[in-house]
Protein backbone atom coordinates (compact mmCIF):
# COMPACT_ATOMS: atom_id res chain seq x y z
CA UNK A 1 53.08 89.36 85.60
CA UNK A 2 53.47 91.90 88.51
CA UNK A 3 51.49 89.51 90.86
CA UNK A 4 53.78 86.44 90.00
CA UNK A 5 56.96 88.64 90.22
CA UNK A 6 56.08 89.92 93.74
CA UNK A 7 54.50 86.01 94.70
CA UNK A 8 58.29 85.19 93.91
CA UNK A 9 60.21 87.31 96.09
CA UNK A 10 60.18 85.82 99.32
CA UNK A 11 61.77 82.49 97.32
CA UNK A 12 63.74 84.33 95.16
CA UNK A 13 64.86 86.82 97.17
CA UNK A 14 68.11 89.01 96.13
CA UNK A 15 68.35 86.67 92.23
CA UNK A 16 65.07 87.92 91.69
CA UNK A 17 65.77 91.58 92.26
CA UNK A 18 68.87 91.46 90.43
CA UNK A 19 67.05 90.04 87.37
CA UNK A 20 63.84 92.11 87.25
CA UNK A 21 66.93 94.84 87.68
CA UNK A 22 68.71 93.96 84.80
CA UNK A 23 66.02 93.47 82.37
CA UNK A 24 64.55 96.54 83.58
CA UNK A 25 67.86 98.65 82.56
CA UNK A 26 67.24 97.05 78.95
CA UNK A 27 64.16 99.03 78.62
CA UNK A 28 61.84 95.52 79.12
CA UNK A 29 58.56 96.60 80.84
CA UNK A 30 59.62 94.87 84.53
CA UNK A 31 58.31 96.60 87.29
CA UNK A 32 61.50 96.13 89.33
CA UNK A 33 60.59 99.43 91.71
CA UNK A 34 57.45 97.86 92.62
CA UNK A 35 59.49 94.35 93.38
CA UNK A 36 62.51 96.22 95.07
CA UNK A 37 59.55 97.78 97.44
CA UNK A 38 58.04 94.01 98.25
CA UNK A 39 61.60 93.12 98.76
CA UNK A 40 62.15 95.46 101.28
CA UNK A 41 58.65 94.57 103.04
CA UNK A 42 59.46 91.35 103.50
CA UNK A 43 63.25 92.05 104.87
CA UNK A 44 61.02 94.41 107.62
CA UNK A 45 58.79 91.31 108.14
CA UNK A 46 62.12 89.22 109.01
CA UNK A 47 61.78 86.82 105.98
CA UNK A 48 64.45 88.10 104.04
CA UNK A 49 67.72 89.60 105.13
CA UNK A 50 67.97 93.19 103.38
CA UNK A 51 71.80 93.50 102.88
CA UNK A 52 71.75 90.60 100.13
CA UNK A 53 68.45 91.97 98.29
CA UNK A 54 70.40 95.40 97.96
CA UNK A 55 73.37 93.80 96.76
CA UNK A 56 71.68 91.77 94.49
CA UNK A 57 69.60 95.14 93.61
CA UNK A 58 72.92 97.08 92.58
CA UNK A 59 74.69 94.28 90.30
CA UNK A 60 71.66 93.35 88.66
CA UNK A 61 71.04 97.41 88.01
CA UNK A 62 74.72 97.83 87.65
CA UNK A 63 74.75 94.86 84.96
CA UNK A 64 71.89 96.18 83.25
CA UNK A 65 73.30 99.90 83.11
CA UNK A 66 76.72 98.77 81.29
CA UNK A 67 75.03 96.51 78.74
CA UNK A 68 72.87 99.42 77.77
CA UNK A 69 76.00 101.51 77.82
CA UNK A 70 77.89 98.70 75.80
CA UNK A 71 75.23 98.47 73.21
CA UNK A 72 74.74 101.57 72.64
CA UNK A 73 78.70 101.93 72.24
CA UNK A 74 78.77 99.13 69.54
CA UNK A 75 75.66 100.06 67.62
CA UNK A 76 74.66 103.19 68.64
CA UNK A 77 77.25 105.21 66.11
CA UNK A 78 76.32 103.53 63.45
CA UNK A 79 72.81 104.66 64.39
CA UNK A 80 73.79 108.51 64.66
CA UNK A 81 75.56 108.76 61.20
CA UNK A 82 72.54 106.87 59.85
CA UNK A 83 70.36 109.81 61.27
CA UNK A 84 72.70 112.25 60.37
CA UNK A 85 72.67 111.52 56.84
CA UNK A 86 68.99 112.71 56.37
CA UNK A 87 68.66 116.58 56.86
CA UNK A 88 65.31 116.95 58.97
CA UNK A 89 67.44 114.83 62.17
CA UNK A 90 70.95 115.97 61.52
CA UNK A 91 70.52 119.23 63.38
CA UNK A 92 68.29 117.14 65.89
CA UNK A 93 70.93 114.20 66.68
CA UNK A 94 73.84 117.05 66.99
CA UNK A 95 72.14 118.98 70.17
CA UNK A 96 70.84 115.59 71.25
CA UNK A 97 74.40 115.00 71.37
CA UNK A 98 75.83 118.11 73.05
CA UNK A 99 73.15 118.28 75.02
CA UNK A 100 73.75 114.96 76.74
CA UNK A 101 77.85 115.21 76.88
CA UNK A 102 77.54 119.29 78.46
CA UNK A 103 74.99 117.75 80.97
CA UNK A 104 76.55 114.20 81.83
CA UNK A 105 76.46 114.00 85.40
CA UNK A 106 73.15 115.35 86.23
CA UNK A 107 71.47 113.46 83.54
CA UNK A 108 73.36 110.45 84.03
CA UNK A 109 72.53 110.60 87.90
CA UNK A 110 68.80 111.41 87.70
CA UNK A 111 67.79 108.82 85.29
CA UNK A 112 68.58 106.24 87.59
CA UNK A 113 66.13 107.20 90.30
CA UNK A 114 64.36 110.88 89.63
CA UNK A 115 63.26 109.83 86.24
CA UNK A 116 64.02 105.90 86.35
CA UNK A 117 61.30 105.18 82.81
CA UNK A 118 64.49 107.16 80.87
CA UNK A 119 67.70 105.35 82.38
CA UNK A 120 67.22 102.49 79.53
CA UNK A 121 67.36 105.24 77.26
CA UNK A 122 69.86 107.38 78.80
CA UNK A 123 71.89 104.22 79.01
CA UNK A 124 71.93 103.68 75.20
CA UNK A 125 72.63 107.31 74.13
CA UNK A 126 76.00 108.21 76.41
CA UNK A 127 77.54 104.56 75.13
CA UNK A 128 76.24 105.83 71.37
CA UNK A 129 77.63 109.65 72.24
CA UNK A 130 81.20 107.85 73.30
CA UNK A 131 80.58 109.36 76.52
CA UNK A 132 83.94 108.67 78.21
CA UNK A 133 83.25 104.65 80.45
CA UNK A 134 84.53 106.40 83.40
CA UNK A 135 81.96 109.57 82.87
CA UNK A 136 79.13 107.27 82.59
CA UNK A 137 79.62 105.00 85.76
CA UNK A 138 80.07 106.80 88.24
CA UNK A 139 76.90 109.00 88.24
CA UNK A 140 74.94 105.50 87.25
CA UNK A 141 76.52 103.88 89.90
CA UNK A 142 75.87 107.08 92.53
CA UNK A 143 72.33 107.15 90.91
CA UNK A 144 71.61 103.80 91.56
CA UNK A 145 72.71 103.64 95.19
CA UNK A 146 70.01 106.47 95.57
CA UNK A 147 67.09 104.24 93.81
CA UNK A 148 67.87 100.57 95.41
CA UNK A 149 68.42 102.31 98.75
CA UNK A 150 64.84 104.35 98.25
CA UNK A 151 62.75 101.92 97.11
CA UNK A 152 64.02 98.95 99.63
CA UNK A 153 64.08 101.48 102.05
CA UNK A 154 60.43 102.45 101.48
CA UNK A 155 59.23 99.17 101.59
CA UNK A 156 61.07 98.61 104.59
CA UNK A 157 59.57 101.23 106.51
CA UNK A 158 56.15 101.43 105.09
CA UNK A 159 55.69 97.34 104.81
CA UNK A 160 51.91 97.49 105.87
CA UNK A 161 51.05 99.55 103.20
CA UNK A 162 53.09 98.40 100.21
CA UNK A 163 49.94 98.42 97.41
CA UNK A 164 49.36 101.53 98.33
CA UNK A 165 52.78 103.13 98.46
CA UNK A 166 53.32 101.00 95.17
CA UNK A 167 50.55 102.84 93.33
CA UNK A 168 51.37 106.34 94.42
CA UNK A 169 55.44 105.96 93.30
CA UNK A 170 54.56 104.52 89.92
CA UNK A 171 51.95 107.88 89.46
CA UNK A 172 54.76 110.10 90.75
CA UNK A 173 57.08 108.33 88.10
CA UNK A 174 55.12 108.15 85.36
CA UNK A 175 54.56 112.31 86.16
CA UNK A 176 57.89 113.17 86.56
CA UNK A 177 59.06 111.23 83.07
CA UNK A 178 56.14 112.74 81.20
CA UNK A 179 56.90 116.40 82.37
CA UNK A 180 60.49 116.12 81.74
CA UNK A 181 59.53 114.53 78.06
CA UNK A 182 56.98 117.57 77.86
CA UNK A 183 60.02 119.77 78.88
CA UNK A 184 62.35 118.29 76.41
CA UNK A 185 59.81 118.60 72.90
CA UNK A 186 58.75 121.58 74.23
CA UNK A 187 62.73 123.30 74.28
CA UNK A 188 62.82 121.66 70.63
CA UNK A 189 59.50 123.07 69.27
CA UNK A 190 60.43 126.37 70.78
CA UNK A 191 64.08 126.31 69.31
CA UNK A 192 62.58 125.58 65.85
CA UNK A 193 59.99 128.42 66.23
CA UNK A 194 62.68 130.67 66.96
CA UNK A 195 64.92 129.08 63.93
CA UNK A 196 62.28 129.77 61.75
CA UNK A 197 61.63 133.52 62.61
């Protein structure tokens, strides 16, 4: 699929982006960094202009983010009082929560580029947590300036080696959202240790 997505850029230029954007803010396995780098490799090579493939970058990202948010607004507290009826996730979905409304911003803003494999998630859970519309946007919006303008950016400058630059970010990606993961069961494990004692 990644070869046909990426054979599809130079004719589908900025419509492409903004779908493999989109569906990639819905949690579908797209690999719209790795398309948003061709993109900008072939706006260096002069066969695409790169103003339109970043504004076709941020609505289809921006598109993607509120449906996620949306969802997760109409179906995600129905979800949480569902969890919180059982008594081994009550206590779980409550700091979940807190957790995400006393941290908005940052987490918000880094899930959109620092940790991109969570923003579907992250997405889902401040529409289910009511986070305020207003609260949510504007960090996803700030957060995906930063990611659009990276990746195009990187595959503008470093067009000649794209495979190679592809392969390293999607490493560094898949590290950073495992450590933070690793970070996050590890707080919980060590907060029911300590709840236990």
């Amino acid at each position: 699929m990644t070869e046909t997505l990426l054979a599809l850029v130079p004719t589908w230029g900025a419509l492409l982006i903004a779908l493999t954007n989109f569906l990639a803010c819905l949690a579908l396995p797209i690999p719209a960094s790795l398309v948003m780098l061709a993109a900008g490799a072939f706006a260096a090579a002069g066969d695409l202009s790169a103003l339109p493939l970043w504004l076709g970058a941020m609505a289809g990202a921006a598109l993607g983010d509120q449906s996620g948010y949306w969802l997760g607004r109409t179906f995600g507290p129905r979800l949480i009082e569902r969890l919180q009826r059982r008594r081994r996730t009550a206590a779980l979905v409550d700091r979940a929560v807190t957790w995400l409304e006393q941290r908005r911003l940052p987490a918000i803003f880094l899930s959109r580029w620092l940790v991109s494999a969570l923003c579907p998630y992250v997405n889902f859970s401040a529409g289910a947590a009511r986070i305020n519309w207003a609260g949510f946007t504007l960090p996803a919006m700030a957060g995906t300036c930063v990611w659009v303008s990276l990746y195009i950016g990187l595959g503008y400058t470093f067009s000649s080696d794209i495979q190679e630059l592809g392969a390293v970010l999607g490493n560094l990606a898949a590290a950073i959202a495992s450590a933070v993961v690793a970070m996050i069961l590890g707080r919980i494990l060590w907060r029911n240790a300590q709840e236990r004692d």
